[in-house]
PDB file of N, CA and C in Angstrom:
ATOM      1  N   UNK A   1    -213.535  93.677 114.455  1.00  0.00           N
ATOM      2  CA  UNK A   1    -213.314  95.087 114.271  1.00  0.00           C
ATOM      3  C   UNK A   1    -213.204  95.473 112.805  1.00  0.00           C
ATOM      4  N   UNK A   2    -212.598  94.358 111.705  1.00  0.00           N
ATOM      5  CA  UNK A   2    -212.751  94.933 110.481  1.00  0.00           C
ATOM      6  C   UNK A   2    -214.063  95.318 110.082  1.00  0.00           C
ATOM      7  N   UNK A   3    -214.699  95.061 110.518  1.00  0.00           N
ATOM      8  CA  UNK A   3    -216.531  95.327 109.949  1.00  0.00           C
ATOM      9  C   UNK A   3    -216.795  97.095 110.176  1.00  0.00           C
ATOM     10  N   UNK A   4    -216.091  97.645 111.166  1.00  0.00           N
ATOM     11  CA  UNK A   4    -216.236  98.310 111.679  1.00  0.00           C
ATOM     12  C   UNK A   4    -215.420 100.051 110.422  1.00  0.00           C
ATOM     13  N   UNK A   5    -216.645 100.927 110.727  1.00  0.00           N
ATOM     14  CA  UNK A   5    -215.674 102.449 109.687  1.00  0.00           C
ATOM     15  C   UNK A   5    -215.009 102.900 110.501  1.00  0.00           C
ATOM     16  N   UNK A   6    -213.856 103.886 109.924  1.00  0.00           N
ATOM     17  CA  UNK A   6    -213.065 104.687 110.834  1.00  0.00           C
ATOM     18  C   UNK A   6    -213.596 105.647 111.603  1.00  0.00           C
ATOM     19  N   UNK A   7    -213.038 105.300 113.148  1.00  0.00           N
ATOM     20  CA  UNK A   7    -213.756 105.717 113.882  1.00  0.00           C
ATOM     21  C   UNK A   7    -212.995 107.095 114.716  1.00  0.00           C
ATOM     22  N   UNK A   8    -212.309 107.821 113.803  1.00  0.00           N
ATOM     23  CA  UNK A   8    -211.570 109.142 113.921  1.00  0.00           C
ATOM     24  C   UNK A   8    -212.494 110.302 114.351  1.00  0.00           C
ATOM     25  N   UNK A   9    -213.188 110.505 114.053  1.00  0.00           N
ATOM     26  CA  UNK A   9    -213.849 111.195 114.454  1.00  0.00           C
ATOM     27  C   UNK A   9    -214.758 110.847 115.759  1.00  0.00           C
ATOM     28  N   UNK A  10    -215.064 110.002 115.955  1.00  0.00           N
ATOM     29  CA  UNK A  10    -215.122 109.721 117.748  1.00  0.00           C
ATOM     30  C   UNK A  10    -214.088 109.998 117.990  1.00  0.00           C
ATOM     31  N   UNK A  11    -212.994 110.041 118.682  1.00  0.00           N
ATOM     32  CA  UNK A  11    -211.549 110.068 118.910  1.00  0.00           C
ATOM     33  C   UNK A  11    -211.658 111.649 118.906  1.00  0.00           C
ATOM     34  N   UNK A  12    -211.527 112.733 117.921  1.00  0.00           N
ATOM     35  CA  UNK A  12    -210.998 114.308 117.872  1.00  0.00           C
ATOM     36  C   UNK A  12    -212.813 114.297 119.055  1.00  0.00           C
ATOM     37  N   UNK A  13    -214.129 114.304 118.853  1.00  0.00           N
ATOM     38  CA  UNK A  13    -214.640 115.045 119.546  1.00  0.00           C
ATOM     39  C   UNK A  13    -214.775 114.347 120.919  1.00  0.00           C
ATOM     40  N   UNK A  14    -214.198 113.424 121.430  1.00  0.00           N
ATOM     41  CA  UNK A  14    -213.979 112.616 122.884  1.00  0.00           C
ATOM     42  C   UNK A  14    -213.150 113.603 122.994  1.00  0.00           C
ATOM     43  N   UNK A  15    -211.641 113.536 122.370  1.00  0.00           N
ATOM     44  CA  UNK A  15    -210.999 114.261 122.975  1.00  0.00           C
ATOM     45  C   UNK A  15    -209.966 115.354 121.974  1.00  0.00           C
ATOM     46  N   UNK A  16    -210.759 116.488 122.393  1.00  0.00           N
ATOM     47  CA  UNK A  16    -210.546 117.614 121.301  1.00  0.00           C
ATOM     48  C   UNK A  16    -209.096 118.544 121.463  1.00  0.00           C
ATOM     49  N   UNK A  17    -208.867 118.070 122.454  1.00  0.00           N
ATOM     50  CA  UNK A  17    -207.638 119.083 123.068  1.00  0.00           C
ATOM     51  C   UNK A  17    -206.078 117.959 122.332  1.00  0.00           C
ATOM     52  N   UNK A  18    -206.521 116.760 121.749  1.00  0.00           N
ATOM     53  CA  UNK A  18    -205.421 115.829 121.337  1.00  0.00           C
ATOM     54  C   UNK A  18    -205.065 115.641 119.734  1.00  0.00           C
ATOM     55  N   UNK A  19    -204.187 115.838 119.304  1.00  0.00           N
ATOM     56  CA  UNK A  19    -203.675 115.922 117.959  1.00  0.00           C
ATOM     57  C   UNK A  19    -204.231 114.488 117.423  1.00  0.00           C
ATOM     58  N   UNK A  20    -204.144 114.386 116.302  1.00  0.00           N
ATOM     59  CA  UNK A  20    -205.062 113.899 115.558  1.00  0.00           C
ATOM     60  C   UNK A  20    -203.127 112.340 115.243  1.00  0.00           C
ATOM     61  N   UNK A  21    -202.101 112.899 115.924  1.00  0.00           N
ATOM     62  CA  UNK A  21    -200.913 111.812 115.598  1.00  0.00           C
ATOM     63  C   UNK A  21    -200.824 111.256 117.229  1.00  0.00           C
ATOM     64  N   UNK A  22    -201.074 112.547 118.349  1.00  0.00           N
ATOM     65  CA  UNK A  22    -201.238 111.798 119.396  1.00  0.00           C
ATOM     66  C   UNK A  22    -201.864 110.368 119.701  1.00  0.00           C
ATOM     67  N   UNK A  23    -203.650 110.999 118.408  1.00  0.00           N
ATOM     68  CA  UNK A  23    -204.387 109.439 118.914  1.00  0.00           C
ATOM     69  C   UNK A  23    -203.762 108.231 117.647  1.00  0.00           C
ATOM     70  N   UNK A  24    -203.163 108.831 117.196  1.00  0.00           N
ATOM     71  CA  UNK A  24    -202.767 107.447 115.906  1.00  0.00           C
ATOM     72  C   UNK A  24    -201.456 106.831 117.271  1.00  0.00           C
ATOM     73  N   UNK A  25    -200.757 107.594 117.727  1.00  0.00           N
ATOM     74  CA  UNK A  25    -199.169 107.007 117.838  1.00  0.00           C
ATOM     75  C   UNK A  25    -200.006 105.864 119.118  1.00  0.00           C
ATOM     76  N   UNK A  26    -200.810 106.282 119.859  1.00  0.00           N
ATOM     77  CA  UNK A  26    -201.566 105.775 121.231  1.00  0.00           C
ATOM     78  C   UNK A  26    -201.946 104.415 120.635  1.00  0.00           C
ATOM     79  N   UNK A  27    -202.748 104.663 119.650  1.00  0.00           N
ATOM     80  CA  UNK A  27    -203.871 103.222 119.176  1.00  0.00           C
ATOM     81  C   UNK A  27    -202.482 102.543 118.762  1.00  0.00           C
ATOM     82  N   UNK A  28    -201.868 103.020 117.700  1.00  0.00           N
ATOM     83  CA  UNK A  28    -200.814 102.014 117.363  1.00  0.00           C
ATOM     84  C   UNK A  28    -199.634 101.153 118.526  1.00  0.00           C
ATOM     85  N   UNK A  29    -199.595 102.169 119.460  1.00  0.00           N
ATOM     86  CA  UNK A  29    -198.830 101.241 120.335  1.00  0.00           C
ATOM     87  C   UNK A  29    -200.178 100.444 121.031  1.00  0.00           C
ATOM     88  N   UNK A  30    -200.730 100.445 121.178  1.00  0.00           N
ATOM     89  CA  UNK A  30    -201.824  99.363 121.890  1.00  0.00           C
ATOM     90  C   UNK A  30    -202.276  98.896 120.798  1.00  0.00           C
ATOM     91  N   UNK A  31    -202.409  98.712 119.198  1.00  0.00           N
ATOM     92  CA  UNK A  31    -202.559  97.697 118.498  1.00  0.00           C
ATOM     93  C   UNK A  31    -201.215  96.842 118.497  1.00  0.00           C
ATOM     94  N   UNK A  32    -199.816  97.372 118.521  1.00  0.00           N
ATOM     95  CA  UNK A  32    -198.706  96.871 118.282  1.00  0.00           C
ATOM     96  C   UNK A  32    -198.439  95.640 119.318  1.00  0.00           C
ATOM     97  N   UNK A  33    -199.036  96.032 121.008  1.00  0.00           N
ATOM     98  CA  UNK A  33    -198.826  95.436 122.067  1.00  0.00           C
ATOM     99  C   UNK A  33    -199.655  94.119 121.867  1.00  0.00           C
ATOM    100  N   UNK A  34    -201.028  94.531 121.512  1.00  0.00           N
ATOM    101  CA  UNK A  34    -201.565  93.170 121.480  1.00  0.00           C
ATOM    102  C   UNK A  34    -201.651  92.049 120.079  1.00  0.00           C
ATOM    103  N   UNK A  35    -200.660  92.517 119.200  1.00  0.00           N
ATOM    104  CA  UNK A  35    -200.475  91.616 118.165  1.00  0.00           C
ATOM    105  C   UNK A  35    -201.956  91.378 117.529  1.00  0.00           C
ATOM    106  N   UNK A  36    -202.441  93.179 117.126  1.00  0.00           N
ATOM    107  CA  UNK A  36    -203.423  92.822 116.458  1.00  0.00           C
ATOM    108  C   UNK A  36    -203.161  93.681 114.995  1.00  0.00           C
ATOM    109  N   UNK A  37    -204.007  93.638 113.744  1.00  0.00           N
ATOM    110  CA  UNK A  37    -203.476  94.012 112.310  1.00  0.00           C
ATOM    111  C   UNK A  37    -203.525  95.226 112.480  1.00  0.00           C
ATOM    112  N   UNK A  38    -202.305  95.673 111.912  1.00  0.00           N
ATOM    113  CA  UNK A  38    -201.864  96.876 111.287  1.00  0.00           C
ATOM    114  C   UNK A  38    -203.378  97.776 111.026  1.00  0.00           C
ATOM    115  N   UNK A  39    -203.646  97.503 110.214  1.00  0.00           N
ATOM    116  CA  UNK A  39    -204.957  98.425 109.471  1.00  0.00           C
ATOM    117  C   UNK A  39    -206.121  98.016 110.696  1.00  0.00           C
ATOM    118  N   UNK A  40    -206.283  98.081 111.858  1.00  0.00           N
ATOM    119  CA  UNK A  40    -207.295  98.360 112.467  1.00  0.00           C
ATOM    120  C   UNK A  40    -207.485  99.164 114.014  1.00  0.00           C
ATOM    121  N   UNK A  41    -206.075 100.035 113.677  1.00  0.00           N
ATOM    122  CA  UNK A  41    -205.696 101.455 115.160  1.00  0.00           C
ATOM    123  C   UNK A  41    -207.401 102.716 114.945  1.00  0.00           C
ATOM    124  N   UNK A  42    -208.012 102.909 113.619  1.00  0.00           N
ATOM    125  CA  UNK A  42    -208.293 103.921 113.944  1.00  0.00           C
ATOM    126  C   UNK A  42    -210.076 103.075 113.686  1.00  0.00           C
ATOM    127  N   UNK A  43    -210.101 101.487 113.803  1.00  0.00           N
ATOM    128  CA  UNK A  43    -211.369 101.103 114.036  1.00  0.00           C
ATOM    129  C   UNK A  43    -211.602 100.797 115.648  1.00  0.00           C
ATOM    130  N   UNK A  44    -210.860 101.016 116.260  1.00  0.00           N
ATOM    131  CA  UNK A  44    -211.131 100.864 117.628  1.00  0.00           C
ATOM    132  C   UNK A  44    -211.958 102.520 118.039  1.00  0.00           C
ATOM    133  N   UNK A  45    -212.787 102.331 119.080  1.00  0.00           N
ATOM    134  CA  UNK A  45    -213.501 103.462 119.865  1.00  0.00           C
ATOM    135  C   UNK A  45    -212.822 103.705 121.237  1.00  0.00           C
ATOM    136  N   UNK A  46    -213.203 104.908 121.647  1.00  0.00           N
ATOM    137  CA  UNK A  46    -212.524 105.390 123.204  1.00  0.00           C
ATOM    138  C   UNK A  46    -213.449 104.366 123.871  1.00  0.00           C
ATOM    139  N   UNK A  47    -214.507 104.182 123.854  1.00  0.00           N
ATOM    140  CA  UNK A  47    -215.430 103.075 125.009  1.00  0.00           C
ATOM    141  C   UNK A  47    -215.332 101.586 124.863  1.00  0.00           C
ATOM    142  N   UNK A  48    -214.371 101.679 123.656  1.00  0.00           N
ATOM    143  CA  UNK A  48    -213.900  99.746 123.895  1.00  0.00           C
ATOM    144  C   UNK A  48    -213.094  99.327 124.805  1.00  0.00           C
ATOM    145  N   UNK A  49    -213.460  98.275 125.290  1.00  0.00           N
ATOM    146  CA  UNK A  49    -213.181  97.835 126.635  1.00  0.00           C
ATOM    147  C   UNK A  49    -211.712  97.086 126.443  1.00  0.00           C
ATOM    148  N   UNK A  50    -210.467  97.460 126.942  1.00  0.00           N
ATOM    149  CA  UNK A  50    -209.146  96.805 126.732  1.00  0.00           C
ATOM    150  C   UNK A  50    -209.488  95.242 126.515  1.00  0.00           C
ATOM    151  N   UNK A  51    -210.075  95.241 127.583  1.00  0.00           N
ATOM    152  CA  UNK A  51    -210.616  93.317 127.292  1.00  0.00           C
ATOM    153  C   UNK A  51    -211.276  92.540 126.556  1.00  0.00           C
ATOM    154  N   UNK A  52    -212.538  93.148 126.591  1.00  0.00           N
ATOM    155  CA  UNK A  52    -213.452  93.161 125.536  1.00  0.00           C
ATOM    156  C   UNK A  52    -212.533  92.970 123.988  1.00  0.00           C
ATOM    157  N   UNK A  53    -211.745  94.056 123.942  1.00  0.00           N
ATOM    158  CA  UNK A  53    -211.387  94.093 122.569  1.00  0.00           C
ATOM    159  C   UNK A  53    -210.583  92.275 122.468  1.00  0.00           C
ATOM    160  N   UNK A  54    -209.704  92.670 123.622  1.00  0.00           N
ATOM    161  CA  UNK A  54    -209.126  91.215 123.217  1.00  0.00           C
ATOM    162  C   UNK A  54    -209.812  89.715 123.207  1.00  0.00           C
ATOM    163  N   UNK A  55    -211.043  89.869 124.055  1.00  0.00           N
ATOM    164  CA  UNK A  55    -211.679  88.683 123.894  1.00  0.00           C
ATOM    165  C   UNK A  55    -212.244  88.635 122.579  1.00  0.00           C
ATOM    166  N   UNK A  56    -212.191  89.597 121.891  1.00  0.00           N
ATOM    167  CA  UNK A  56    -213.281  89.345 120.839  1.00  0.00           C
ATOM    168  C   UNK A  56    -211.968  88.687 119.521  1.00  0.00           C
ATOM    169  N   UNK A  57    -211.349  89.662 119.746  1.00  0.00           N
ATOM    170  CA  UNK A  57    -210.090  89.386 118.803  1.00  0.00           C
ATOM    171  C   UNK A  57    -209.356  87.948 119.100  1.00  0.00           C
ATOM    172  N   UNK A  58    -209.475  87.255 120.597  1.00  0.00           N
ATOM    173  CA  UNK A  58    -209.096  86.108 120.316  1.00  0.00           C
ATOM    174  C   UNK A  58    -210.200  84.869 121.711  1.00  0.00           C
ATOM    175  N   UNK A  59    -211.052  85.000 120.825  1.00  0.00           N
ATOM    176  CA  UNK A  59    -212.114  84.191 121.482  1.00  0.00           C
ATOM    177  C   UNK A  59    -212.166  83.037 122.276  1.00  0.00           C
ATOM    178  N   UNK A  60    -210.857  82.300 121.930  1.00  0.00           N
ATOM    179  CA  UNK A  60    -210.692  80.891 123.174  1.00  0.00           C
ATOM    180  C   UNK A  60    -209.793  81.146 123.901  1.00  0.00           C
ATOM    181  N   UNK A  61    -209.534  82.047 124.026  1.00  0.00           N
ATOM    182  CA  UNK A  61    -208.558  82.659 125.335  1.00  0.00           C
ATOM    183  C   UNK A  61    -209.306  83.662 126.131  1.00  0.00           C
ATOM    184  N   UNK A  62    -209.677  83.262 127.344  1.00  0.00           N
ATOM    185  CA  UNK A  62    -210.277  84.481 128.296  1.00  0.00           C
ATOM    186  C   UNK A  62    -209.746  85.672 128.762  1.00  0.00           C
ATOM    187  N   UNK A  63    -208.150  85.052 129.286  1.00  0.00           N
ATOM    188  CA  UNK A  63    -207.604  86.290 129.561  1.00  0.00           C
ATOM    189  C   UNK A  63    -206.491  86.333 128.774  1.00  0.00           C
ATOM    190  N   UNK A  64    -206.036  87.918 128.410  1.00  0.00           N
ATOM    191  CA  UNK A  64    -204.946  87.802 127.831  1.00  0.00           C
ATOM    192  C   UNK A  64    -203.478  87.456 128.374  1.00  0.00           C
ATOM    193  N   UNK A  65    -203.125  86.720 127.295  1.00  0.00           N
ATOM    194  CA  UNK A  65    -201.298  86.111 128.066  1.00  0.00           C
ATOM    195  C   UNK A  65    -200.559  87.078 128.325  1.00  0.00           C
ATOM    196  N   UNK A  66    -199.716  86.499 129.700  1.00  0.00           N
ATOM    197  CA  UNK A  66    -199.357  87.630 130.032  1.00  0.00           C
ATOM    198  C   UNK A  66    -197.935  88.173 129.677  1.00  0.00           C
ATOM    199  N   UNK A  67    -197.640  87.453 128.351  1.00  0.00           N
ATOM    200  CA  UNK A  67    -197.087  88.404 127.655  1.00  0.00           C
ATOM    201  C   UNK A  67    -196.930  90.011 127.206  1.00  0.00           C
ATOM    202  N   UNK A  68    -198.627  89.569 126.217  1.00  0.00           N
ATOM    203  CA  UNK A  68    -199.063  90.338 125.464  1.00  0.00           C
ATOM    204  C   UNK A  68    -199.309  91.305 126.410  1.00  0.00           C
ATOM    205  N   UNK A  69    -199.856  91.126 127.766  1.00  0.00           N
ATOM    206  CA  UNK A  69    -200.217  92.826 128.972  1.00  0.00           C
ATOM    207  C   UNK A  69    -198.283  93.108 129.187  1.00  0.00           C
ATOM    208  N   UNK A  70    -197.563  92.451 129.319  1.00  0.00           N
ATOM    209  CA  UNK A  70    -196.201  92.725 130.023  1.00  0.00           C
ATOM    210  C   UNK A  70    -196.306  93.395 128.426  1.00  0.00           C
ATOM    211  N   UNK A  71    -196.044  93.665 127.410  1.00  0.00           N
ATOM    212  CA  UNK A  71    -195.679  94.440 125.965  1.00  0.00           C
ATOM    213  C   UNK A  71    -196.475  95.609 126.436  1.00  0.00           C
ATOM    214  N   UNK A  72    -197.853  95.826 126.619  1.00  0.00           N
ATOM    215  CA  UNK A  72    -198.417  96.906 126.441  1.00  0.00           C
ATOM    216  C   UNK A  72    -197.947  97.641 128.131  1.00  0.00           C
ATOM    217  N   UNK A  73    -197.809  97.357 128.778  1.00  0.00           N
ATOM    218  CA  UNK A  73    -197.234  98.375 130.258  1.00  0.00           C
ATOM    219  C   UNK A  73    -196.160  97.991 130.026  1.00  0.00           C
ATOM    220  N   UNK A  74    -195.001  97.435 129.328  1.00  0.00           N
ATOM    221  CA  UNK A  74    -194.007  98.184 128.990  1.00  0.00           C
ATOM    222  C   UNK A  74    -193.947  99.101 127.683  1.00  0.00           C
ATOM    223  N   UNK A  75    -195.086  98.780 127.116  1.00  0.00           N
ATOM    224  CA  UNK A  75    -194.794 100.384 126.128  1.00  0.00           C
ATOM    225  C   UNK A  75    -195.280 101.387 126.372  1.00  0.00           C
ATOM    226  N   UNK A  76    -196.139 101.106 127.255  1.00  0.00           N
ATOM    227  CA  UNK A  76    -196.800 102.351 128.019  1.00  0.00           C
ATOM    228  C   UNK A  76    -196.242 103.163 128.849  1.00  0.00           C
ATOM    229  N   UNK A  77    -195.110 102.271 129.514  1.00  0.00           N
ATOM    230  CA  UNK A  77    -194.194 103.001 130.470  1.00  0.00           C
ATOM    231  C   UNK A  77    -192.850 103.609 130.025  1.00  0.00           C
ATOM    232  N   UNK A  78    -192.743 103.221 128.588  1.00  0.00           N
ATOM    233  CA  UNK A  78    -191.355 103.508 127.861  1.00  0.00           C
ATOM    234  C   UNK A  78    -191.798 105.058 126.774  1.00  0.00           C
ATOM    235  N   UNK A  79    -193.128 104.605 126.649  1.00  0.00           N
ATOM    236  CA  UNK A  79    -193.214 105.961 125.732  1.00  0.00           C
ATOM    237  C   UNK A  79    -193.889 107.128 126.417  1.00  0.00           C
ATOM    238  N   UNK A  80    -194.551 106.880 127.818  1.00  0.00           N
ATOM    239  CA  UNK A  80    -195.423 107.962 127.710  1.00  0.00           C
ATOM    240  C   UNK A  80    -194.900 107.787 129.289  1.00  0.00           C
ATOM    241  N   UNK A  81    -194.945 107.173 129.959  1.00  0.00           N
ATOM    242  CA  UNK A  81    -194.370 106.931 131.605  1.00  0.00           C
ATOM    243  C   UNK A  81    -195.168 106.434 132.302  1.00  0.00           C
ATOM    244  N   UNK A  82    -196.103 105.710 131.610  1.00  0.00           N
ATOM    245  CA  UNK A  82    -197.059 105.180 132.760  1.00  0.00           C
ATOM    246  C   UNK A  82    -197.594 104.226 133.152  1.00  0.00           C
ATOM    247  N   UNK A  83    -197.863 103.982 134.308  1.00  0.00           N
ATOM    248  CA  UNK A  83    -197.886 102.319 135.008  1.00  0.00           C
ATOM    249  C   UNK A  83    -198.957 101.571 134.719  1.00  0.00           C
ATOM    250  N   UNK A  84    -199.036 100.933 133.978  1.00  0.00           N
ATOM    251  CA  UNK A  84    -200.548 100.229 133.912  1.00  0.00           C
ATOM    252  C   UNK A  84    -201.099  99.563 135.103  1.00  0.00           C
ATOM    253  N   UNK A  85    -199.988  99.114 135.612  1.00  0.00           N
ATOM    254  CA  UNK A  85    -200.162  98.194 136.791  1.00  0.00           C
ATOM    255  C   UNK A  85    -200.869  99.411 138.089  1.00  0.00           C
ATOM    256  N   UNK A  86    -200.888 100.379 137.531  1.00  0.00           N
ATOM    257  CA  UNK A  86    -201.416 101.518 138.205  1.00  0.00           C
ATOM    258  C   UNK A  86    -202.754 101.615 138.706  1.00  0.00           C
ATOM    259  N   UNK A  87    -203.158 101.424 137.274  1.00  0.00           N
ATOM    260  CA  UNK A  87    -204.325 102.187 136.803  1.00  0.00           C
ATOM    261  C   UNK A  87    -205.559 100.732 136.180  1.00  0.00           C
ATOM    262  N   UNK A  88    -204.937  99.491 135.836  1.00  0.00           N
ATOM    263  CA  UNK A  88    -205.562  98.700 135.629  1.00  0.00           C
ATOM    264  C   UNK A  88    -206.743  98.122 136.532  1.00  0.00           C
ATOM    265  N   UNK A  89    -207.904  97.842 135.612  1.00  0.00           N
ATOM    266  CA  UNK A  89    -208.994  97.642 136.374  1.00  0.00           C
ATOM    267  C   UNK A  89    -209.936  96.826 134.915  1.00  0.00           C
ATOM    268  N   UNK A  90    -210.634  95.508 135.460  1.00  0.00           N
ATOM    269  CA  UNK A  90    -211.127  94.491 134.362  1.00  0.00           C
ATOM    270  C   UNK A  90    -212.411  95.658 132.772  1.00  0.00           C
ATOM    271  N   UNK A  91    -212.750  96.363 133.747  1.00  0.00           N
ATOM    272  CA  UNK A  91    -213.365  97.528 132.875  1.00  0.00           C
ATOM    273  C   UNK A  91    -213.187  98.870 132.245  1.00  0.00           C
ATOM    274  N   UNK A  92    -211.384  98.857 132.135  1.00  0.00           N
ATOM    275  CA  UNK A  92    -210.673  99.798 131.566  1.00  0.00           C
ATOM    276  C   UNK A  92    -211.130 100.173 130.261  1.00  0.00           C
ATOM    277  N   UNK A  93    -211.367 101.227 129.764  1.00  0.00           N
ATOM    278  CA  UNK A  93    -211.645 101.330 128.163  1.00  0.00           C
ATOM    279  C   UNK A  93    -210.629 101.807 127.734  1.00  0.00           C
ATOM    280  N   UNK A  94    -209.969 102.242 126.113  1.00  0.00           N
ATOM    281  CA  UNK A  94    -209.011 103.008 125.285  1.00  0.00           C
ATOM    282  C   UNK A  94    -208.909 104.303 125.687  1.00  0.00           C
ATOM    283  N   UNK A  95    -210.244 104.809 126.060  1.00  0.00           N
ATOM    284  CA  UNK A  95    -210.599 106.045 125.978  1.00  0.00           C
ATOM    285  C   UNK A  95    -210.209 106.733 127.333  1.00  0.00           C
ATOM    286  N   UNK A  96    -210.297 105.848 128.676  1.00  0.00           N
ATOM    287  CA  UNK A  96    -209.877 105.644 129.714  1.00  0.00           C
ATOM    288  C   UNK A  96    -208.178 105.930 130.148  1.00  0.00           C
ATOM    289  N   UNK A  97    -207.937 105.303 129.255  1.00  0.00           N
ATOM    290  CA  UNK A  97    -206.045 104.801 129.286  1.00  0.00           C
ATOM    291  C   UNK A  97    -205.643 106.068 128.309  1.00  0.00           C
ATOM    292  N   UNK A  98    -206.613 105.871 126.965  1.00  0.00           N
ATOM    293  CA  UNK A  98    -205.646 107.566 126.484  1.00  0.00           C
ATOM    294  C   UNK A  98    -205.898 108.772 126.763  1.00  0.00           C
ATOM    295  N   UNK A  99    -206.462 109.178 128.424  1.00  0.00           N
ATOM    296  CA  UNK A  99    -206.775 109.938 128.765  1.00  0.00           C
ATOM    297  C   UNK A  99    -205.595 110.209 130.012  1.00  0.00           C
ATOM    298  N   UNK A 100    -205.100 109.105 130.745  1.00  0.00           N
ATOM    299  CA  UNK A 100    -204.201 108.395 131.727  1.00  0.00           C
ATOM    300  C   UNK A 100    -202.944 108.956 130.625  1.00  0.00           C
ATOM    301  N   UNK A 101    -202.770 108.634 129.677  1.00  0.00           N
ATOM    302  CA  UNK A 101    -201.724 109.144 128.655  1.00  0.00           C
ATOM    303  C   UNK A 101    -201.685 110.377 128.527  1.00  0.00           C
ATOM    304  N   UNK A 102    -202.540 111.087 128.331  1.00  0.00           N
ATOM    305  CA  UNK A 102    -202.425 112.659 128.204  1.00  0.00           C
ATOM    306  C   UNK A 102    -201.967 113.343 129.287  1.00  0.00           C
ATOM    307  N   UNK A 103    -202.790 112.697 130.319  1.00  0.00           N
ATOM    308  CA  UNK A 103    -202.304 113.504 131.649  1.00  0.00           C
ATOM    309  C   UNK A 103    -201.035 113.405 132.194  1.00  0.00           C
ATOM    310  N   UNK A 104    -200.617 112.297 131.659  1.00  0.00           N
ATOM    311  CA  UNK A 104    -198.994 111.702 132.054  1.00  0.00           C
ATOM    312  C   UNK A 104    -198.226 112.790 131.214  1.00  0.00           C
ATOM    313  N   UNK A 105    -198.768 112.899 129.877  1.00  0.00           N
ATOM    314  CA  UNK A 105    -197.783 113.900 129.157  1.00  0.00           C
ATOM    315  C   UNK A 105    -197.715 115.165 129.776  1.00  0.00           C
ATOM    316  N   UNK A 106    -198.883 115.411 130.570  1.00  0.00           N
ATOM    317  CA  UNK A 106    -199.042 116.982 131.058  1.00  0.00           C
ATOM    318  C   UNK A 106    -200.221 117.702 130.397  1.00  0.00           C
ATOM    319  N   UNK A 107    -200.611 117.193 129.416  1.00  0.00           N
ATOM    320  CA  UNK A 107    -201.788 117.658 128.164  1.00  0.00           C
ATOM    321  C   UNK A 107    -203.356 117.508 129.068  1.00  0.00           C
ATOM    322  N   UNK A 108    -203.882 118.643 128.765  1.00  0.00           N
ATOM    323  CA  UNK A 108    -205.284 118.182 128.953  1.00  0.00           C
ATOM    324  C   UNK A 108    -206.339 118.291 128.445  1.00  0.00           C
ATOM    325  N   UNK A 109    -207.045 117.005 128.593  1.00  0.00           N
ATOM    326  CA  UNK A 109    -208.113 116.116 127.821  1.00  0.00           C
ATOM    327  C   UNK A 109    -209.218 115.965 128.506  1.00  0.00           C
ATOM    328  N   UNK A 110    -210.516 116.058 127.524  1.00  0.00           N
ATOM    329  CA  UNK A 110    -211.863 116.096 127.898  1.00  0.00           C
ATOM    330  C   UNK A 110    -212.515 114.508 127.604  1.00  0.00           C
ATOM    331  N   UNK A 111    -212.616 113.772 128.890  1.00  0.00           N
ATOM    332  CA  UNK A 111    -213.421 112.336 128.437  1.00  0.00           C
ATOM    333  C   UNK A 111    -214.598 112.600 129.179  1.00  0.00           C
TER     334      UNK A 111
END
């Protein structure tokens, strides 16, 4: 993903109805969950695949430990209220889940 430019502007026209700290505070708790660097919340895209991202980010591990998923559905459920265990499915994208986030807040979002 470092190779990758900031990809903010995918993000406001995916979803235009969402503050521009909404999508920082979102990426950062799902960079924070999966113990990936600081400086790469706004190189991720809405169509990267939750998994995908992590296989790529840690290549001899297939699935992620289930730590690292127990961190992200509990921060998901502590900051915004919502169940991953819900909504999870092997082809989930960002864009997917911070859409699942908005609607949890009550906000609505165009994916």
């Amino acid at each position: 993903m470092h190779y990758r430019p900031w990809q903010g502007r995918v993000w406001r026209s995916t979803f235009p109805a969402a503050s521009r700290k909404d999508i920082r505070d979102f990426l950062s708790v799902f960079v924070s969950a999966l113990s990936f660097r600081e400086n790469e919340p706004l190189r991720l895209r809405p169509d990267d695949e939750v998994l995908g991202l992590y296989r790529a980010a840690n290549p001899t591990r297939w699935l992620p430990d289930a730590q690292e998923l127990e961190r992200l559905a509990r921060a998901l459920r502590d900051k915004y209220g919502l169940r991953l265990d819900e909504i999870w499915h092997e082809g989930l994208t960002l864009g997917s889940l911070f859409q699942r986030v908005q609607q949890a807040r009550g906000q609505r979002s165009v994916a």
